[in-house]
PDB file of N, CA and C in Angstrom:
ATOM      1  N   UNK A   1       0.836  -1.183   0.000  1.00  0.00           N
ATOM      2  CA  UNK A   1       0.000   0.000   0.000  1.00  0.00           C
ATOM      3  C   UNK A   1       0.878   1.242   0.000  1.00  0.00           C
ATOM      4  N   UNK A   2       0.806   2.501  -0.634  1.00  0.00           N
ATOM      5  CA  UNK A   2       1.447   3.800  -0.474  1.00  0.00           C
ATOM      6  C   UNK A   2       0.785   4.659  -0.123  1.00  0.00           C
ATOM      7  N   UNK A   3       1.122   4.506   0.886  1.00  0.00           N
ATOM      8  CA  UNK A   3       0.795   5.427   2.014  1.00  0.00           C
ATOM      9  C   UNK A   3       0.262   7.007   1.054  1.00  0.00           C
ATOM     10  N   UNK A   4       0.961   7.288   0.104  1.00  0.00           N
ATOM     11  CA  UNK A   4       0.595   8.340  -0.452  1.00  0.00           C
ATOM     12  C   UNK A   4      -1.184   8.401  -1.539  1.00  0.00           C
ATOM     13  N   UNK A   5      -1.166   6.948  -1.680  1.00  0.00           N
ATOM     14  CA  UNK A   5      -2.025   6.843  -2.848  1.00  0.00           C
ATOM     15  C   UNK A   5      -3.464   6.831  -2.503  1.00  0.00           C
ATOM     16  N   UNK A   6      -4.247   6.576  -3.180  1.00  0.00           N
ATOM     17  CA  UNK A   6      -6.119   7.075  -3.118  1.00  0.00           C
ATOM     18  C   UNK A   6      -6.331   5.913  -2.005  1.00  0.00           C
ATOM     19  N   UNK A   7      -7.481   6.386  -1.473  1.00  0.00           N
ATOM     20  CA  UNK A   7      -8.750   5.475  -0.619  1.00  0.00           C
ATOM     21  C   UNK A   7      -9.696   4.972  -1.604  1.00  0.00           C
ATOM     22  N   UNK A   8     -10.063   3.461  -1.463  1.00  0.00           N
ATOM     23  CA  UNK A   8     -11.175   3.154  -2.572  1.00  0.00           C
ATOM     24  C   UNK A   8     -12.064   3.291  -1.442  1.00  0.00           C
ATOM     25  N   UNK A   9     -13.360   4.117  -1.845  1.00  0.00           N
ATOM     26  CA  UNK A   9     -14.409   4.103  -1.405  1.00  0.00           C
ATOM     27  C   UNK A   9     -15.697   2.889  -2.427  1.00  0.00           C
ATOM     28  N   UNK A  10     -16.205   2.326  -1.657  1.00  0.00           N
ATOM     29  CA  UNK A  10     -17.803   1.877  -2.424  1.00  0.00           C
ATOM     30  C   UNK A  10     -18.382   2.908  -2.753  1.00  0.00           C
ATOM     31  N   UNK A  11     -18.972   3.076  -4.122  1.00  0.00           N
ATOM     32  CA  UNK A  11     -19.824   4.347  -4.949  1.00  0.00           C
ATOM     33  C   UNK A  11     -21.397   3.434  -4.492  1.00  0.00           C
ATOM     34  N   UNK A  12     -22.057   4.432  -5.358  1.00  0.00           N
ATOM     35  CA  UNK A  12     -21.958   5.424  -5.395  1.00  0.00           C
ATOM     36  C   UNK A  12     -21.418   6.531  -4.115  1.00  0.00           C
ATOM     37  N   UNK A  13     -21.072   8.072  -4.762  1.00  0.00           N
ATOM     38  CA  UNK A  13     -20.648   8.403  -3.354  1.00  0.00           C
ATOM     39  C   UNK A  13     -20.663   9.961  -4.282  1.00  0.00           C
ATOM     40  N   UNK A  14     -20.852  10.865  -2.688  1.00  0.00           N
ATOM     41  CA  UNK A  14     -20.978  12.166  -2.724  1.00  0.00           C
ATOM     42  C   UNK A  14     -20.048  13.089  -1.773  1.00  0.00           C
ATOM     43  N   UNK A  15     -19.031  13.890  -2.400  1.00  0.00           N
ATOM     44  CA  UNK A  15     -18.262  14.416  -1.817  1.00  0.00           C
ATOM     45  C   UNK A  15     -18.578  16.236  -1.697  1.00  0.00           C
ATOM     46  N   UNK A  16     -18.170  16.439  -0.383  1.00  0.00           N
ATOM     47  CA  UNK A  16     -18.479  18.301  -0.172  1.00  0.00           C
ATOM     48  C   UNK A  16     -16.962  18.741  -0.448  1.00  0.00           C
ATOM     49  N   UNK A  17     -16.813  19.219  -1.103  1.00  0.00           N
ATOM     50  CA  UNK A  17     -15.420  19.517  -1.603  1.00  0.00           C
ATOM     51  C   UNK A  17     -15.200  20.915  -0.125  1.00  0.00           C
ATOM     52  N   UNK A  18     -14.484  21.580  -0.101  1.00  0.00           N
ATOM     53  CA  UNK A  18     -13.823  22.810   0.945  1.00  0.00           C
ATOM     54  C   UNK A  18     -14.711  23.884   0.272  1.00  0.00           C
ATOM     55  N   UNK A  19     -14.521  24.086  -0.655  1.00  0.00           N
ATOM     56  CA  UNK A  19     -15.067  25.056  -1.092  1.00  0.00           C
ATOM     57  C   UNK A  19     -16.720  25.171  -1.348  1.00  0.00           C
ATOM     58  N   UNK A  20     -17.583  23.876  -0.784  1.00  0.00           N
ATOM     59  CA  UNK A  20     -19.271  23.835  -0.720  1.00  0.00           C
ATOM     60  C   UNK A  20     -19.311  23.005  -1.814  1.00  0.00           C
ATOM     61  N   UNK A  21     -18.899  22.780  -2.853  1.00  0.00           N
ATOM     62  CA  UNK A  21     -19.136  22.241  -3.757  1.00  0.00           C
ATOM     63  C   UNK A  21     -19.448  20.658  -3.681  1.00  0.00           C
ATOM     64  N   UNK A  22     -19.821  20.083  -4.555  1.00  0.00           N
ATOM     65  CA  UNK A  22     -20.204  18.314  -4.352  1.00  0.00           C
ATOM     66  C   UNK A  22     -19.746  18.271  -5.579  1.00  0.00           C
ATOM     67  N   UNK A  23     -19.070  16.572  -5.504  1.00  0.00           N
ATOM     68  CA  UNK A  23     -18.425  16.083  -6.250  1.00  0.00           C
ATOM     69  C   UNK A  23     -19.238  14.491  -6.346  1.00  0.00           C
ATOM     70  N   UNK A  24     -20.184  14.224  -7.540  1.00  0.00           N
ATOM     71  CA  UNK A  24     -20.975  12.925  -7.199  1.00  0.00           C
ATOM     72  C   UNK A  24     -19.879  11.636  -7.919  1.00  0.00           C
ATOM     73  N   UNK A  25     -20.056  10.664  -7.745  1.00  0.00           N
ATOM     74  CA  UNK A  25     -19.782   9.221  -8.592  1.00  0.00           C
ATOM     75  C   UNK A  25     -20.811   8.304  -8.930  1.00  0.00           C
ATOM     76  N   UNK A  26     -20.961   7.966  -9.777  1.00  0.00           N
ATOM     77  CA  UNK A  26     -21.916   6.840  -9.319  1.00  0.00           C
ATOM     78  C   UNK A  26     -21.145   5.477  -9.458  1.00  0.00           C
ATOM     79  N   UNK A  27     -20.066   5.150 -10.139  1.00  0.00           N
ATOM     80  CA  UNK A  27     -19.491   4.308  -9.917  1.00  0.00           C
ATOM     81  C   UNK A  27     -19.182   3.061  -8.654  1.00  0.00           C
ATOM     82  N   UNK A  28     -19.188   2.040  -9.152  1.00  0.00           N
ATOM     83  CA  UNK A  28     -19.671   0.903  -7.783  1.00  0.00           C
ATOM     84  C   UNK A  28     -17.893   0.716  -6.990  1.00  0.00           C
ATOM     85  N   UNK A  29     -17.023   1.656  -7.744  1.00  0.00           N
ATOM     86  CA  UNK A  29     -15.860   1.995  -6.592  1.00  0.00           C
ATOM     87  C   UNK A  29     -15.043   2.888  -7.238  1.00  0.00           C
ATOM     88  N   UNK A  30     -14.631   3.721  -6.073  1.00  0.00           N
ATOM     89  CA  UNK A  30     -14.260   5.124  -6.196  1.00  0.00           C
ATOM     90  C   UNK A  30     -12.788   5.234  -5.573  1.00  0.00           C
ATOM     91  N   UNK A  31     -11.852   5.627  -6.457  1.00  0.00           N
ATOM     92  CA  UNK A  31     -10.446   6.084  -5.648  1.00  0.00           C
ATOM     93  C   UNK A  31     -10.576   7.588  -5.409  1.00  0.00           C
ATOM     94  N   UNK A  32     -10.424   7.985  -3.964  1.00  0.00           N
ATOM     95  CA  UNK A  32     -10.277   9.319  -3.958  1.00  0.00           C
ATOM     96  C   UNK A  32      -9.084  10.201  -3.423  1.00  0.00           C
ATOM     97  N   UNK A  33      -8.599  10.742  -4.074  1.00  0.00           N
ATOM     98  CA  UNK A  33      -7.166  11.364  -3.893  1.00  0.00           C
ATOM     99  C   UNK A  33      -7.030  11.736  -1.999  1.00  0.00           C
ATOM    100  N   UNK A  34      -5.559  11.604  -2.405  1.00  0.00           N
ATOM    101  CA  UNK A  34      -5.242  11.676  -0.628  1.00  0.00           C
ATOM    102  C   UNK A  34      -3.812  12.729  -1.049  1.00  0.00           C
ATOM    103  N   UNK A  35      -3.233  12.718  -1.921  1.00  0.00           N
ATOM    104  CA  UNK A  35      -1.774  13.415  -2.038  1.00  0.00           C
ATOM    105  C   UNK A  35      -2.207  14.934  -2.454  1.00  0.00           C
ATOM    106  N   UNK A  36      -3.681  15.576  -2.923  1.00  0.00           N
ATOM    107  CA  UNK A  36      -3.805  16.528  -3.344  1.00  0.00           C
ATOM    108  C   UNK A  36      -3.258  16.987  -4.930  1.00  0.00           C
ATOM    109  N   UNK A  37      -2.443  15.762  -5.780  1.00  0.00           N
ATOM    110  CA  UNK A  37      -1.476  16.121  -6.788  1.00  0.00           C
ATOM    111  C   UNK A  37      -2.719  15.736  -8.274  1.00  0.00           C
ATOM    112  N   UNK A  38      -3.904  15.493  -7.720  1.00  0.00           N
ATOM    113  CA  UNK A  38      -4.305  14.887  -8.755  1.00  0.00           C
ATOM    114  C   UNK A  38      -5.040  16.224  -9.121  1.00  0.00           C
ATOM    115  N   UNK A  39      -5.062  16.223 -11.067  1.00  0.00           N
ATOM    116  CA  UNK A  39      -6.119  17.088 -11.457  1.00  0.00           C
ATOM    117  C   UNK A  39      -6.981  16.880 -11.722  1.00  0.00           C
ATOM    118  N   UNK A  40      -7.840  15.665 -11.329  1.00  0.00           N
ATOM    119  CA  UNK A  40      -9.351  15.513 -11.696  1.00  0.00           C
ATOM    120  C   UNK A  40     -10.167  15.255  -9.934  1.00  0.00           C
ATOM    121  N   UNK A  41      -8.761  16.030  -9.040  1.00  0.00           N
ATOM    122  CA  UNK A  41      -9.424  16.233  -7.575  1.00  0.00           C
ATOM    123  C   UNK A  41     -11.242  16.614  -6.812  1.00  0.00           C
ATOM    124  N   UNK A  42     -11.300  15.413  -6.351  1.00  0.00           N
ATOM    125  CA  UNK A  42     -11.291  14.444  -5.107  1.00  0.00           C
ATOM    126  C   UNK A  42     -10.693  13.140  -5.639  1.00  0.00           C
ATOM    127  N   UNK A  43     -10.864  13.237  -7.311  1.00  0.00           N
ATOM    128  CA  UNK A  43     -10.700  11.357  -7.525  1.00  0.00           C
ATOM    129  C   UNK A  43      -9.573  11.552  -8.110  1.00  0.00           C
ATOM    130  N   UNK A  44      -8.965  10.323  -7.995  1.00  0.00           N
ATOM    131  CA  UNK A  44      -7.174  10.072  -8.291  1.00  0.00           C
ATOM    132  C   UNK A  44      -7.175   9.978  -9.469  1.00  0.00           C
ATOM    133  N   UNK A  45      -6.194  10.393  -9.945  1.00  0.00           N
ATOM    134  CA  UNK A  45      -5.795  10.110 -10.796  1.00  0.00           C
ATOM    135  C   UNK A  45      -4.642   9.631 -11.579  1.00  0.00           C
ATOM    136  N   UNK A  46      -3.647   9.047 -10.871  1.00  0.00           N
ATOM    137  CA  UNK A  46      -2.732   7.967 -10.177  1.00  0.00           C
ATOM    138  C   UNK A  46      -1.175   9.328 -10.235  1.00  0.00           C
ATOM    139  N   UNK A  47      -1.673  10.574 -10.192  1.00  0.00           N
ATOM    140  CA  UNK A  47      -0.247  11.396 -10.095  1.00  0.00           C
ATOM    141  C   UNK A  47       0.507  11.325  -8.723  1.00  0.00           C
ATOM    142  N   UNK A  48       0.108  10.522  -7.401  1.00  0.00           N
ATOM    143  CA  UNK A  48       1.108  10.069  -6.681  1.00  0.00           C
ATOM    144  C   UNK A  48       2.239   9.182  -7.184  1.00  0.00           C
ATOM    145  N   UNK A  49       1.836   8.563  -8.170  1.00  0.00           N
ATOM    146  CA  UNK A  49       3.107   7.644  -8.379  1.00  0.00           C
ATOM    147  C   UNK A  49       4.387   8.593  -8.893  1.00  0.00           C
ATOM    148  N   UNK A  50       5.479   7.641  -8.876  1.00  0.00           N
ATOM    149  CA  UNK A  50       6.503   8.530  -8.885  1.00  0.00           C
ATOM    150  C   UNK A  50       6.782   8.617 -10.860  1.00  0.00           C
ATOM    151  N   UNK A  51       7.417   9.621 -11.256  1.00  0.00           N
ATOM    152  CA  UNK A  51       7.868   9.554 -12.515  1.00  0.00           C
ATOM    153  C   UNK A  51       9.471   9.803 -12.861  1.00  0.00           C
ATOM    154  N   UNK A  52       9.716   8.274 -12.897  1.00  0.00           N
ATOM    155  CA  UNK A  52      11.328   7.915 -12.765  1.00  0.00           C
ATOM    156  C   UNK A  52      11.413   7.065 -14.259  1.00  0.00           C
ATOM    157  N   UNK A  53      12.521   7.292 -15.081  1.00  0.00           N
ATOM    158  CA  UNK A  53      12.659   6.715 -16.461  1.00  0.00           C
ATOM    159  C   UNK A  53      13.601   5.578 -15.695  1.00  0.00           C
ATOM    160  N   UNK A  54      12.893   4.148 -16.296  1.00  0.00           N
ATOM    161  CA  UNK A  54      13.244   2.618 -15.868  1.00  0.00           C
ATOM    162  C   UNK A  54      14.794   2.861 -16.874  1.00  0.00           C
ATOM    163  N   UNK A  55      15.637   2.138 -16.281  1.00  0.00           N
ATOM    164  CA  UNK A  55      17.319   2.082 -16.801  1.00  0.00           C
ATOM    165  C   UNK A  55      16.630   1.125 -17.507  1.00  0.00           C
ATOM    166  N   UNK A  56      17.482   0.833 -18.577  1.00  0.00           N
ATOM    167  CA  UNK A  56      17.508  -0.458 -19.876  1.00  0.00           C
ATOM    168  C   UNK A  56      18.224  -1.358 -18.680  1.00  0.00           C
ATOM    169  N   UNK A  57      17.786  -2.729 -19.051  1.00  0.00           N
ATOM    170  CA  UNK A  57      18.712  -3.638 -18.401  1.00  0.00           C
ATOM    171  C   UNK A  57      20.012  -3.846 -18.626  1.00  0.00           C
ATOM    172  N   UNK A  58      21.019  -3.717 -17.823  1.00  0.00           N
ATOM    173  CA  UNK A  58      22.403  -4.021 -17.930  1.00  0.00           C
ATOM    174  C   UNK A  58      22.868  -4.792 -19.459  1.00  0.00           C
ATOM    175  N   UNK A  59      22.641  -5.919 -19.883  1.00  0.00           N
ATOM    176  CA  UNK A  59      22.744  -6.150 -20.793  1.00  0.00           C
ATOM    177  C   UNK A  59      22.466  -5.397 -21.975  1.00  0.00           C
ATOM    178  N   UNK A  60      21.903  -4.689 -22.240  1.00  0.00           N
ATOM    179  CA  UNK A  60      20.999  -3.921 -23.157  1.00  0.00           C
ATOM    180  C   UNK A  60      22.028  -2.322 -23.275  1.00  0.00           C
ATOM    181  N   UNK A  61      22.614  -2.185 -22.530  1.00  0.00           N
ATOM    182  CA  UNK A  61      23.334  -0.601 -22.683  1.00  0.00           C
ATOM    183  C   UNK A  61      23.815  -0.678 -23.435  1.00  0.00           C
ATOM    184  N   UNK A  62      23.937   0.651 -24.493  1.00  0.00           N
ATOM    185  CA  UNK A  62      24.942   0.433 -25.367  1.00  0.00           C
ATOM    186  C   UNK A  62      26.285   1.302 -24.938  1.00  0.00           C
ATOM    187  N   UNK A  63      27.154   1.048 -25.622  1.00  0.00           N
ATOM    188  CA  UNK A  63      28.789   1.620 -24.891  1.00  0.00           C
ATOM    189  C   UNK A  63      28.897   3.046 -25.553  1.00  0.00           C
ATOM    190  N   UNK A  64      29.920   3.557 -24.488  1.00  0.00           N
ATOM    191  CA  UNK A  64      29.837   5.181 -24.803  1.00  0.00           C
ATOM    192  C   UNK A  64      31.191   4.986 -25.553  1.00  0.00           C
TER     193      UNK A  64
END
């Protein structure tokens, strides 16, 4: 689990955003942001994960 990443809630579901606003789902499960990084906020949108370019495998490098 990362500690940083969404809560699945059971949908449908209705959120009061800070600002008064409601945010509905009807979806039968709901991730809802916990890191604040997402732009389709309350619901995740997986921008907690990290964005790191995977090395080629050792074998695979080519020589400088």
């Amino acid at each position: 689990m990362d500690p940083q990443g969404p809560v699945l809630v059971e949908g449908p579901v209705e959120i009061v955003l800070d600002d008064g606003t409601v945010a509905r789902s009807d979806r039968f499960m709901v991730a809802l942001c916990t890191c604040r990084r997402s732009r389709a906020y309350p619901w995740c949108d997986t921008s907690h994960r990290r964005r790191e370019r995977a090395e080629p495998p050792p074998g695979n490098r080519k020589p400088r």
